[in-house]
Protein backbone atom coordinates (compact mmCIF):
# COMPACT_ATOMS: atom_id res chain seq x y z
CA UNK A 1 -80.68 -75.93 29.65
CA UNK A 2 -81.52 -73.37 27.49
CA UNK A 3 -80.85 -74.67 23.42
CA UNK A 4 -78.39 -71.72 23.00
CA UNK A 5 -76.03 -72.40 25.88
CA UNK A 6 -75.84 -75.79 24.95
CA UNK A 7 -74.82 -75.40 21.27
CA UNK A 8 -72.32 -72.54 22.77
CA UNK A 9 -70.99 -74.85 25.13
CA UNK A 10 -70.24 -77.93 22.51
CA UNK A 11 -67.82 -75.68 20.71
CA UNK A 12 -64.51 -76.91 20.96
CA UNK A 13 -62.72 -73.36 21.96
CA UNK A 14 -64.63 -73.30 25.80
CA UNK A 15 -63.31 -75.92 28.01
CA UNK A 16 -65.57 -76.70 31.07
CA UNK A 17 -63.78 -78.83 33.87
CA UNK A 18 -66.68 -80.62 34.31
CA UNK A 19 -67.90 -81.53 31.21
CA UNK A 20 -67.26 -84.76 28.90
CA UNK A 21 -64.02 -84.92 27.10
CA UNK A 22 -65.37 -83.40 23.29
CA UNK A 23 -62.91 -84.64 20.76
CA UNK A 24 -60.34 -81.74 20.08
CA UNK A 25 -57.73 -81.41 17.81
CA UNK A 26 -54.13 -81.19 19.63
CA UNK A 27 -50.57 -82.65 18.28
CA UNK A 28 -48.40 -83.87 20.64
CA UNK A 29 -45.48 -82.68 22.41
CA UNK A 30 -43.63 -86.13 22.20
CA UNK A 31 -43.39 -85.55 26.57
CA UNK A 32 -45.72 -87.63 27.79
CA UNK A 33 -45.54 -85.96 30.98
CA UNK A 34 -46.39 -82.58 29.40
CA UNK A 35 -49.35 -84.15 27.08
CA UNK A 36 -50.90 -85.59 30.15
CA UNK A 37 -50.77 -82.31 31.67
CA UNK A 38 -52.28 -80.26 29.10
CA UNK A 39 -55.82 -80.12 28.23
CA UNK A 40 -56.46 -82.12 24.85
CA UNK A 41 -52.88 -84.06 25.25
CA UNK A 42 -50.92 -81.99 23.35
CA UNK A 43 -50.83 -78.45 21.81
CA UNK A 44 -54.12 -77.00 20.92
CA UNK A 45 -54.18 -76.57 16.56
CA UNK A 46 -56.93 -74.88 16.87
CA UNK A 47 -56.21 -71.94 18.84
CA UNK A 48 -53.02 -69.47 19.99
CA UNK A 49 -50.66 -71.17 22.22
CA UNK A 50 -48.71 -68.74 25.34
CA UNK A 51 -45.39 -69.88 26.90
CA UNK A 52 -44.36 -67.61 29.79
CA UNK A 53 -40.94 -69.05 30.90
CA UNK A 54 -38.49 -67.20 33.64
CA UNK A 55 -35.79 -66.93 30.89
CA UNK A 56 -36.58 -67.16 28.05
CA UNK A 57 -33.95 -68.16 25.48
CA UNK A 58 -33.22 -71.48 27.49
CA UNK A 59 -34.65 -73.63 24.50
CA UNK A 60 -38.47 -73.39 24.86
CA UNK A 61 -38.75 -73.55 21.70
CA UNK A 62 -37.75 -77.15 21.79
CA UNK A 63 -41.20 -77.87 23.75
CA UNK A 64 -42.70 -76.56 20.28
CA UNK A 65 -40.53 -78.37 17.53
CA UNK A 66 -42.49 -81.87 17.20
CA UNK A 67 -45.36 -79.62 16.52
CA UNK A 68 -43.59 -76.72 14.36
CA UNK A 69 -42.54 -79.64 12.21
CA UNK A 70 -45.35 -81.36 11.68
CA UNK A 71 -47.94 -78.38 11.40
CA UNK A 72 -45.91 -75.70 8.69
CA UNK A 73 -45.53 -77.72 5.94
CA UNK A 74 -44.49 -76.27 2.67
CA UNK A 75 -46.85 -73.77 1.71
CA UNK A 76 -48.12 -72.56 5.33
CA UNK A 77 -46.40 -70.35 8.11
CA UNK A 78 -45.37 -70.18 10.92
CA UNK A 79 -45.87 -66.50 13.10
CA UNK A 80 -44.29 -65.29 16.11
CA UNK A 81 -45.99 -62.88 18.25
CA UNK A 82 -43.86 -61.01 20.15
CA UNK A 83 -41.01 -63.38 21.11
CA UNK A 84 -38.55 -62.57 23.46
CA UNK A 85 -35.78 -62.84 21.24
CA UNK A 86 -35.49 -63.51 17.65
CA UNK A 87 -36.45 -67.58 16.64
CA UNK A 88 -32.72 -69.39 16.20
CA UNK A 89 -33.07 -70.09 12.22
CA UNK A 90 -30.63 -72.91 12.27
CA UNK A 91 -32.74 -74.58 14.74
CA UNK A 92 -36.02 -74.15 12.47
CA UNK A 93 -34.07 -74.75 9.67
CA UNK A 94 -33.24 -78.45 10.52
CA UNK A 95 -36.95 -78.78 10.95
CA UNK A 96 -37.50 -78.23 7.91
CA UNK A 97 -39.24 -74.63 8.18
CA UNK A 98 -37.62 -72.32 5.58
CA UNK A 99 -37.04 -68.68 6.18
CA UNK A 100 -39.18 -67.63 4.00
CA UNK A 101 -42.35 -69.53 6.35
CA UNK A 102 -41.62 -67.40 9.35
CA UNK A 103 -43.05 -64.40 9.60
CA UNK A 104 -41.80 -62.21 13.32
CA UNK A 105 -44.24 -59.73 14.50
């Protein structure tokens, strides 16, 4: 295989169904059903995450707190994109996320 492909195909953004497992860097959901279901057991930290849900609003959000909590520590923030309806502050709040960490775009 040509040297190229191979180094392009190590990096840990491409996912190949076939390859070996590469070590990647994921936090868990704390739903073991859901970690075994996703890729690198857990949410990706190294990349942009997409929840499509058929109403959104219905507490999705709670799929996200285990990570939210232990990813924006003091200091870093944490960026909507878009969401269907504004984040619940109280809710982020008792995480631990201030409002001055979340930025809506």
């Amino acid at each position: 295989m040509n040297s190229k492909i191979a180094t392009l195909l190590e990096r840990a953004d491409i996912w190949q169904s076939s390859a070996p497992q590469q070590p990647r860097h994921s936090v868990a959901t704390r739903y073991d059903l859901l970690d075994s279901a996703l890729h690198q057991g857990g949410w990706p930290t190294k990349a942009l995450t997409e929840l499509l849900c058929d109403q959104p609003g219905s507490g999705e959000l709670q799929l996200f707190m285990p990570a939210i909590k232990k990813l924006c520590r003091p200091g870093r923030q944490l960026i909507f994109i878009s969401p269907p309806q504004q984040p619940y502050s109280p809710a982020l709040q008792q995480a631990g996320i201030s409002p001055e960490q979340v930025l809506v775009i």
